[in-house]
Structures are given as C-alpha cells and as structure tokens.
Protein backbone atom coordinates (compact mmCIF):
# COMPACT_ATOMS: atom_id res chain seq x y z
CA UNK A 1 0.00 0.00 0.00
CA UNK A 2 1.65 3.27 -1.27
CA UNK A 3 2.10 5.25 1.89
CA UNK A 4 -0.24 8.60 1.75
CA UNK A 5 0.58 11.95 1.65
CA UNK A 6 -1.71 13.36 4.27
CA UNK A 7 0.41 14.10 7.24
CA UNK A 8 -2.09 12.31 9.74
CA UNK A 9 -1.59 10.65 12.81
CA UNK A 10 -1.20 7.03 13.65
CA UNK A 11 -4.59 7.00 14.43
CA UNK A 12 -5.31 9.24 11.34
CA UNK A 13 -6.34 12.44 13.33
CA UNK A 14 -4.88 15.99 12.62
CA UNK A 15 -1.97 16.88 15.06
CA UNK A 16 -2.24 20.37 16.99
CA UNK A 17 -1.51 23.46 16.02
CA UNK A 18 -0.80 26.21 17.98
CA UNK A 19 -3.05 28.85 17.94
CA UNK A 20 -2.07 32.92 18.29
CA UNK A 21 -1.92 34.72 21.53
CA UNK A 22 -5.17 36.50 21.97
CA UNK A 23 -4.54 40.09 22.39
CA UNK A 24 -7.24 42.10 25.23
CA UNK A 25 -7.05 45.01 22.24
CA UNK A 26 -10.77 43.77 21.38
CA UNK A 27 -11.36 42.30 17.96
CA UNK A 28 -8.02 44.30 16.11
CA UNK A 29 -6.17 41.98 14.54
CA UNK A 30 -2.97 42.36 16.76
CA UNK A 31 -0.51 39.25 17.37
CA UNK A 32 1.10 40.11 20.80
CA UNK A 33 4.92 39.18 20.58
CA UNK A 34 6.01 36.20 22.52
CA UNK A 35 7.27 37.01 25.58
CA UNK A 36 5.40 40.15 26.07
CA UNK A 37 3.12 40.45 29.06
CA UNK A 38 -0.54 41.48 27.43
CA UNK A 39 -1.35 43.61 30.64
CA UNK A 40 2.09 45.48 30.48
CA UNK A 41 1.53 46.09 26.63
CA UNK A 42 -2.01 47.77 27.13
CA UNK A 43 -0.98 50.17 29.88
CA UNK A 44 1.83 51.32 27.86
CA UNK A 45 -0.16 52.33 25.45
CA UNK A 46 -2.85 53.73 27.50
CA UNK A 47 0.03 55.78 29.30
CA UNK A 48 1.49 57.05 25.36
CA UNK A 49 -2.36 58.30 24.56
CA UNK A 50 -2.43 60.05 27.56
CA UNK A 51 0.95 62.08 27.42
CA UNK A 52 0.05 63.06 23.37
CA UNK A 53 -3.51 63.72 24.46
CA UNK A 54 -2.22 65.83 27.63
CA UNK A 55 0.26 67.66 25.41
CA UNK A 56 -2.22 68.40 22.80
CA UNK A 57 -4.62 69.75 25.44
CA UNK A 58 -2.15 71.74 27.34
CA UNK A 59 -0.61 72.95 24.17
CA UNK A 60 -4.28 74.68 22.43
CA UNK A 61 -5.74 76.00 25.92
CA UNK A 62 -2.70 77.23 27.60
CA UNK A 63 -3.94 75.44 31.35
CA UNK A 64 0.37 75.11 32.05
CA UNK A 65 0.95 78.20 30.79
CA UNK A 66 -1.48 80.48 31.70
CA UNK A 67 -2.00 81.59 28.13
CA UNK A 68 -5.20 81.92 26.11
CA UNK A 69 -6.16 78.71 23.91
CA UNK A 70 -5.39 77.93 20.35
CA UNK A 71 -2.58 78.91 18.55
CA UNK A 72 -2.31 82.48 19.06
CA UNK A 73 -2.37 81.97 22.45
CA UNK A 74 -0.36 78.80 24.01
CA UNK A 75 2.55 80.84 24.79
CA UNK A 76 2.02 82.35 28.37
CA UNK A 77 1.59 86.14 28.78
CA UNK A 78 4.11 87.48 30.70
CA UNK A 79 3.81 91.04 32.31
CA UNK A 80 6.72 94.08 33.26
CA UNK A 81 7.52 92.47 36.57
CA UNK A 82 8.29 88.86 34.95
CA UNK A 83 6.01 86.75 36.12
CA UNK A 84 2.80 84.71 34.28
CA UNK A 85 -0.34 85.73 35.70
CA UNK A 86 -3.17 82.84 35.38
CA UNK A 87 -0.92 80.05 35.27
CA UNK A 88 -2.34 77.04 37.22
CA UNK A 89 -0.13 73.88 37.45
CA UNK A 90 3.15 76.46 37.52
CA UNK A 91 1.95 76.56 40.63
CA UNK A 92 3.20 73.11 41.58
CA UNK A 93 6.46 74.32 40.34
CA UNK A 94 7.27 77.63 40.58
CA UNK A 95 6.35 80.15 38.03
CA UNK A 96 8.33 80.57 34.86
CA UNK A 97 10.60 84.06 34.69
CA UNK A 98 10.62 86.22 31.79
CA UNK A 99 13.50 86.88 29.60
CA UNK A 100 13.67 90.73 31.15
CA UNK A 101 13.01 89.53 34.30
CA UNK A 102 15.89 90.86 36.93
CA UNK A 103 18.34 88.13 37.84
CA UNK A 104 19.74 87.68 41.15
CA UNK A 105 23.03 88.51 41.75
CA UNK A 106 26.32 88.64 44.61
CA UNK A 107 23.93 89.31 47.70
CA UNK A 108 25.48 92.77 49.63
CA UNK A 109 27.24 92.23 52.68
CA UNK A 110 26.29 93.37 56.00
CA UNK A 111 27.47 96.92 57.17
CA UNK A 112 31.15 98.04 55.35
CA UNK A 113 32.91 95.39 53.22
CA UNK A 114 33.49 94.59 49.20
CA UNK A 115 30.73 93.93 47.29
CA UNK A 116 30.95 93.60 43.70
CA UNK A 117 33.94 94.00 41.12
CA UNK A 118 34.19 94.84 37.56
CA UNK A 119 36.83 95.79 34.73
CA UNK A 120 36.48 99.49 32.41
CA UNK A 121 37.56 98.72 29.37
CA UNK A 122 35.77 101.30 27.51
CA UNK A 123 39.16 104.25 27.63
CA UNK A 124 42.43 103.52 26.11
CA UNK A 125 43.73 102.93 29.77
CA UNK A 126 41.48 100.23 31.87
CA UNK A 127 40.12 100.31 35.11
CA UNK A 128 39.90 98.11 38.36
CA UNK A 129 36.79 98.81 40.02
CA UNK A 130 35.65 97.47 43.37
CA UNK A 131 32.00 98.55 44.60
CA UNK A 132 31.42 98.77 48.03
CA UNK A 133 28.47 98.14 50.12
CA UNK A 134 28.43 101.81 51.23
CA UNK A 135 28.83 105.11 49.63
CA UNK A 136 32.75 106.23 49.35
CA UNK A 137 34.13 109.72 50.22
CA UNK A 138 35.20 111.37 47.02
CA UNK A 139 36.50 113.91 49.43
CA UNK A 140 39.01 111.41 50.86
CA UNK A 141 42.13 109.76 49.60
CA UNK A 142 41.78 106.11 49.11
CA UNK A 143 45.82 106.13 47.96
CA UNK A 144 47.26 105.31 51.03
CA UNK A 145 44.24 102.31 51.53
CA UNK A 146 44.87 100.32 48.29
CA UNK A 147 48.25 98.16 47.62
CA UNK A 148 48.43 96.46 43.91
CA UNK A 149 50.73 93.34 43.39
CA UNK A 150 52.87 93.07 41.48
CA UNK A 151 54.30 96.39 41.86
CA UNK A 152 53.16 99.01 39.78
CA UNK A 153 56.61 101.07 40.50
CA UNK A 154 54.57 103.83 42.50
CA UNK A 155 51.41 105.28 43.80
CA UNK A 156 48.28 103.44 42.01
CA UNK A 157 45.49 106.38 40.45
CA UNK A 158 42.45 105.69 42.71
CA UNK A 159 39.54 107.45 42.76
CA UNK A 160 35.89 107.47 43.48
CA UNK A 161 33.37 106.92 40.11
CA UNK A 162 31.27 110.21 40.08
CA UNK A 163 28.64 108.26 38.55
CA UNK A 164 28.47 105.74 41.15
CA UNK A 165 29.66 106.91 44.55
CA UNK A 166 30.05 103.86 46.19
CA UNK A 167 32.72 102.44 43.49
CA UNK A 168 36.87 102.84 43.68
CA UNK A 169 38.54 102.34 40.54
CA UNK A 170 42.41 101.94 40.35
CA UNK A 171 44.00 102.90 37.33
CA UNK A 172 47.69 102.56 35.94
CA UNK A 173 47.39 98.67 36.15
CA UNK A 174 47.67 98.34 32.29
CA UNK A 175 46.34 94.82 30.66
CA UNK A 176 47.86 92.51 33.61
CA UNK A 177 47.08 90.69 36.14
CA UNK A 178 46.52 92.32 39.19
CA UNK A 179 45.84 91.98 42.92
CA UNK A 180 44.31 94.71 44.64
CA UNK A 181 44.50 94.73 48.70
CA UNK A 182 42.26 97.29 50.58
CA UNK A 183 43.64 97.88 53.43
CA UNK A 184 42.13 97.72 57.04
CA UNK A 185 40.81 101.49 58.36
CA UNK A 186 39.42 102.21 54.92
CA UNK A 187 37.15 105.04 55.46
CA UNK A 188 33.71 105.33 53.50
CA UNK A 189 31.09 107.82 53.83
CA UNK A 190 30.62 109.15 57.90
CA UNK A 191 31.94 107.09 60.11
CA UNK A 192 32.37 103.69 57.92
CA UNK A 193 36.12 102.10 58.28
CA UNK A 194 36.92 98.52 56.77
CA UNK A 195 37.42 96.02 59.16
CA UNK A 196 40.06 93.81 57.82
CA UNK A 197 41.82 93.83 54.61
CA UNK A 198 40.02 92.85 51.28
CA UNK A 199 42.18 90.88 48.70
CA UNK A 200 40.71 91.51 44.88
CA UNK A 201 42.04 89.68 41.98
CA UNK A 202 41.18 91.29 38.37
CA UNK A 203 42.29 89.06 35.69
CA UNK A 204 42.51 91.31 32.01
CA UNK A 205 42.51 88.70 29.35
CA UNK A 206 44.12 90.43 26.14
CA UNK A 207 43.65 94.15 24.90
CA UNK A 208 40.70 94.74 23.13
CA UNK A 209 41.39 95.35 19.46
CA UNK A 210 41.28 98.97 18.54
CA UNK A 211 41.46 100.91 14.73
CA UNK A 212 42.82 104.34 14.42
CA UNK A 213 44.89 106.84 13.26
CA UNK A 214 47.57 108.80 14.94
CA UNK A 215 48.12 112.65 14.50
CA UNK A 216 44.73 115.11 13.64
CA UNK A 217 45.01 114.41 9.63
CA UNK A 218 41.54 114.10 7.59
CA UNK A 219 40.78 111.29 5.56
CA UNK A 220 39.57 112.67 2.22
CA UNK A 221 36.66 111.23 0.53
C-alpha cells in the first residue's frame, strides 16, 4: 500500500496546532509578541495616549501656561515684573521668569565690606573697580588704603566713580594681572572704616582690538 501523503496521525487524526496569543485590544487583529506580558503592553499604550492627548490639550488652551487657547495663544503672557499671571499647574512648580526679568546677583554684605567687582575697558587705559556696600568719600584719599601686586613702580590712580559713589577704581594697572589689597581702616562715607583687609584679583585677558589713526590728519573722501 503506497504510503499517503496526508500528514495524519497514527490514528489518522490531525496533530495540533498552535493557535495565536489572543490580544485584550478587542477584535483588532494584533498578534502580541512572545514574551510580552498582554497587561504590560495595554498600559503602555494607554500611558502614550495620555501624554500626546495631555500635550495636545495643554498645548491649544494654555492650562500650564497660563495663556489663552489655540494657537495664538499657548505661549504664556508674561507682564513688566516677569512673572505669568493665570498660570495654574506652575503653581506646583514655581512660576516661569521672563527673559527681562531681573536676575539675582552677589547678595550685599552686612554693614562696610566689598561687594561687587568689575573691569572698564571702555578708555584707552582700563580700570579696576571694586564697589562697596556703602557710599565712598570722594572727598578722601583712598591712595594710602589700596596696595596692587605686582608692583606698579609707585602710587596706584584711585579714585571714586562720580557716577556711582560707592565704586573705587584703580588705574595705571595696564592689561595685567593684578591683585588689589584694601587695606584695614578704609574710610567710607561718615563714620564707615573697613574692618580687615580685602584681597581683589582682576584678571585682564588680552587688549581689546582697537582701529585708528595717529596725528589730527583728515581722511579725504
């Protein structure tokens, strides 16, 4: 008896097969991946719907922003003083700042001490200048109170910025380096005296480029 080609059992019934994974998606036709947990895959995807759907929402009525809906209006409004009025859920985290907004800087010291430094670069000859936390003395001179290292080969130029009385800027330091020592018994305005000396270190970088022409001649058109 030729053997058949039915691929049958010995006792000629059809062997299993294995049927697919039933996914809980309902009646898509969805083959879950071996391995994958079926509860894990659904919230997953419930959690992705939610974050576009939340984003989407937040993004055309402005509720994290404090802005107006639609297009026009999901950026939040931001007024003079720099903060978003209306938001609601910045209130969870703080309220963003405006771009003008004032940023904090070196808190001021209790009673007479250094405060703030900067470089003038904007003459042909730069500038040290230490703010205090009190108004200066233009009246007084701060020579004798201010030692620069290294040596400048005599007295440093100090004096008191008329535009801002409670700065001392040193000049003669040229484009180096610098450490500037206020010395204890600095006076400032009334009866205001520096406890202890103040070291201040100014680094220059290089000269600032600079075009022009010597003499008083007249370029000719």
């Amino acid at each position: 008896m030729a053997p058949s080609d039915d691929n049958t059992g010995g006792n000629g019934a059809e062997p299993p097969v294995a049927s697919p994974r039933k996914s809980p998606l309902g009646g898509l036709n969805f083959k879950m991946p071996k391995g994958l947990n079926p509860t894990v895959a659904v919230v997953v995807a419930a959690l992705l719907g939610l974050s576009f759907g939340g984003g989407y929402v937040a993004a055309t009525t402005g509720v994290f922003t404090g802005g107006k809906g639609g297009p026009e209006g999901s950026v939040a409004t931001v007024e003079k003083s720099g903060r978003s009025p209306g938001a609601m859920a910045w209130n969870l985290f703080g309220k963003p700042r405006g771009a003008n907004a004032p940023r904090r800087g070196i808190p001021k010291p209790d009673g007479f001490a250094v405060w703030r430094t900067r470089l003038d670069t904007s003459a042909s000859e730069p500038k040290a200048c230490v703010e205090m936390s009190r108004e200066l003395d233009a009246a007084k001179s701060y020579s004798d109170y201010v030692l620069v290292s290294p040596d400048l080969g005599g007295t440093p130029a100090v004096s008191v910025n008329p535009k801002k009385t409670s700065e001392l800027c040193i000049a003669g330091m040229g484009f180096d380096d610098r450490r500037v020592t206020l010395l204890k018994g600095l006076p400032g305005k009334g009866n205001d005296k520096l406890a202890a000396n103040a070291d201040v270190d100014f680094t220059f970088g290089e000269k600032p480029p600079y075009v022009g022409f010597a003499g008083n001649g007249v370029i000719l058109p």
